[in-house]
C-alpha atoms as a PDB file:
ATOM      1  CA  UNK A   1       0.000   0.000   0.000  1.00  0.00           C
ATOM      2  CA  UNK A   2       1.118   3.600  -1.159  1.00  0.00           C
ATOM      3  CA  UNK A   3       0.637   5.063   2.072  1.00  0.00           C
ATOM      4  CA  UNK A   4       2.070   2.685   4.216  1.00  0.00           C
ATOM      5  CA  UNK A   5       5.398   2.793   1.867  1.00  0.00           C
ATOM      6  CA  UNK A   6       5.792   6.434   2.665  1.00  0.00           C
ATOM      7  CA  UNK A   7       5.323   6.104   5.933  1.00  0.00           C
ATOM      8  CA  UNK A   8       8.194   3.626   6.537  1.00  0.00           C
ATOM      9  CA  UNK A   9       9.886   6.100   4.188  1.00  0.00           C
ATOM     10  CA  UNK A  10       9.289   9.185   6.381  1.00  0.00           C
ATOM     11  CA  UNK A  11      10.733   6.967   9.091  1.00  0.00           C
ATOM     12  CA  UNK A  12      13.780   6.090   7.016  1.00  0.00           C
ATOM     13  CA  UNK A  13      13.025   2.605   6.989  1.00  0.00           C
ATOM     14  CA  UNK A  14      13.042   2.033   3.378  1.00  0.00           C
ATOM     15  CA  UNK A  15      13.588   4.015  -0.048  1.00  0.00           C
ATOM     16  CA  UNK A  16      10.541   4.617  -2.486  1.00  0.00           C
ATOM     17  CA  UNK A  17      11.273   4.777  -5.973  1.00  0.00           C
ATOM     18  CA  UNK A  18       8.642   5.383  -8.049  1.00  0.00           C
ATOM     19  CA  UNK A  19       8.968   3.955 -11.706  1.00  0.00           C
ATOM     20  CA  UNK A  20       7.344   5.573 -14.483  1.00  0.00           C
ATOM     21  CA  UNK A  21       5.878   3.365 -17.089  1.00  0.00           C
ATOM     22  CA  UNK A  22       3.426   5.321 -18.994  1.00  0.00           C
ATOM     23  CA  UNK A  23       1.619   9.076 -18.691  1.00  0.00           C
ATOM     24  CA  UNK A  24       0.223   9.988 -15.482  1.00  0.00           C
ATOM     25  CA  UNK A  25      -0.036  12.353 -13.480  1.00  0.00           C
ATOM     26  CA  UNK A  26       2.571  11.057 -10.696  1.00  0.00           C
ATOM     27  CA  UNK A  27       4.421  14.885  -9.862  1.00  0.00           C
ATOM     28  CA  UNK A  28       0.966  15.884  -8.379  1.00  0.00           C
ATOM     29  CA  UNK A  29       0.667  12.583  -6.365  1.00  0.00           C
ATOM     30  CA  UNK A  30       1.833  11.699  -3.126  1.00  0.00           C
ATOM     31  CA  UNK A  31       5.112  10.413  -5.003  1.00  0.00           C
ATOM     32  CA  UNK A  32       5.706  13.579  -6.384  1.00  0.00           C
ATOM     33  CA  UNK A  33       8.590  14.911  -4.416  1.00  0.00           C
ATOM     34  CA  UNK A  34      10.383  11.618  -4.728  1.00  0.00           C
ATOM     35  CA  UNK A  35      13.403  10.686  -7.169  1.00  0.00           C
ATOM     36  CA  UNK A  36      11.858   8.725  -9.935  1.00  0.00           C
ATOM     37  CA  UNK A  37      12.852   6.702 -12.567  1.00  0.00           C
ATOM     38  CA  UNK A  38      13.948   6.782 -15.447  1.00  0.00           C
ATOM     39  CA  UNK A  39      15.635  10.184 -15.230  1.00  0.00           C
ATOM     40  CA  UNK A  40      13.524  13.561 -15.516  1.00  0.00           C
ATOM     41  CA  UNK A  41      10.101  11.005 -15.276  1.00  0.00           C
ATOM     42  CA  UNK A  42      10.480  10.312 -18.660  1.00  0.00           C
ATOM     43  CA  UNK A  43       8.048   7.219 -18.845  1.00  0.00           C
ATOM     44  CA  UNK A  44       9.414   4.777 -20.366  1.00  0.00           C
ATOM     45  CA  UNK A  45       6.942   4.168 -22.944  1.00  0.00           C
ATOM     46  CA  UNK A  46       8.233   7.330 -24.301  1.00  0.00           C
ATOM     47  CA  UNK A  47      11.982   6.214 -24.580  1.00  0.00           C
ATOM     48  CA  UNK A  48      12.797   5.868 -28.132  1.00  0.00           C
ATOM     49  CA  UNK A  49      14.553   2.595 -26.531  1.00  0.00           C
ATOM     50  CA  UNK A  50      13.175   1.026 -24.049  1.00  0.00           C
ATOM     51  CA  UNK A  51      15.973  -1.019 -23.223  1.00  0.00           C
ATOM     52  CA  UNK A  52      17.754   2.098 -22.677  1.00  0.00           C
ATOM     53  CA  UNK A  53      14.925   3.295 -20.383  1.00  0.00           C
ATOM     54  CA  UNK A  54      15.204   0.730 -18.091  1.00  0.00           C
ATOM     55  CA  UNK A  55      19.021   0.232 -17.960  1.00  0.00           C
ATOM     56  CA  UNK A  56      18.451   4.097 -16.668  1.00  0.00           C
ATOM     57  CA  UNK A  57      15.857   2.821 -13.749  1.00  0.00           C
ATOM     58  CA  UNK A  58      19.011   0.242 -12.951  1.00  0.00           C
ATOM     59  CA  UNK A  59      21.201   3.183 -12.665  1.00  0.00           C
ATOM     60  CA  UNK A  60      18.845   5.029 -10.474  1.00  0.00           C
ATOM     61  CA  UNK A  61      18.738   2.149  -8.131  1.00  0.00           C
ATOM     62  CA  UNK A  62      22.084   1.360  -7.866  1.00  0.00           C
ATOM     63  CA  UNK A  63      22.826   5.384  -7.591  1.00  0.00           C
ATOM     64  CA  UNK A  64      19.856   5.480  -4.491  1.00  0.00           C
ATOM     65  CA  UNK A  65      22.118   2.323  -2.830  1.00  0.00           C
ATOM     66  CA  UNK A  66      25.133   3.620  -3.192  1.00  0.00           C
ATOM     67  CA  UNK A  67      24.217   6.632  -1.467  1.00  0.00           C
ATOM     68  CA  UNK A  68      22.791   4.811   1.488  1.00  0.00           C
ATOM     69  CA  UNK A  69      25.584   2.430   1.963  1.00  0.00           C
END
């Protein structure tokens, strides 16, 4: 459940990444203050490769760890 998420999120118990598939309207959501993914929540059905769009979720991830380790 959304709000449960960012409620263990406000308590620093976990990250919430939000990954943007297709059009919506996400920035004006409870999510929208988070880091998404892909970069610049660019949904992915919009990448002219998709591949590349999720590789560039990957990255996200991995940059969101590395930060916290």
């Amino acid at each position: 459940e959304m709000a449960r998420a960012l409620e263990r999120r406000a308590k620093g118990e976990i990250q919430v990444v939000p990954i943007i598939l297709r059009d919506c309207d996400w920035k004006h959501s409870p999510l929208g203050g988070l880091l998404c993914a892909p970069r610049d929540g660019l949904p992915i059905v919009k990448w002219a490769d998709r591949d590349e769009a999720f590789q560039d979720v990957v990255r996200q991830i991995r940059k969101l760890l590395g930060e916290r380790a």
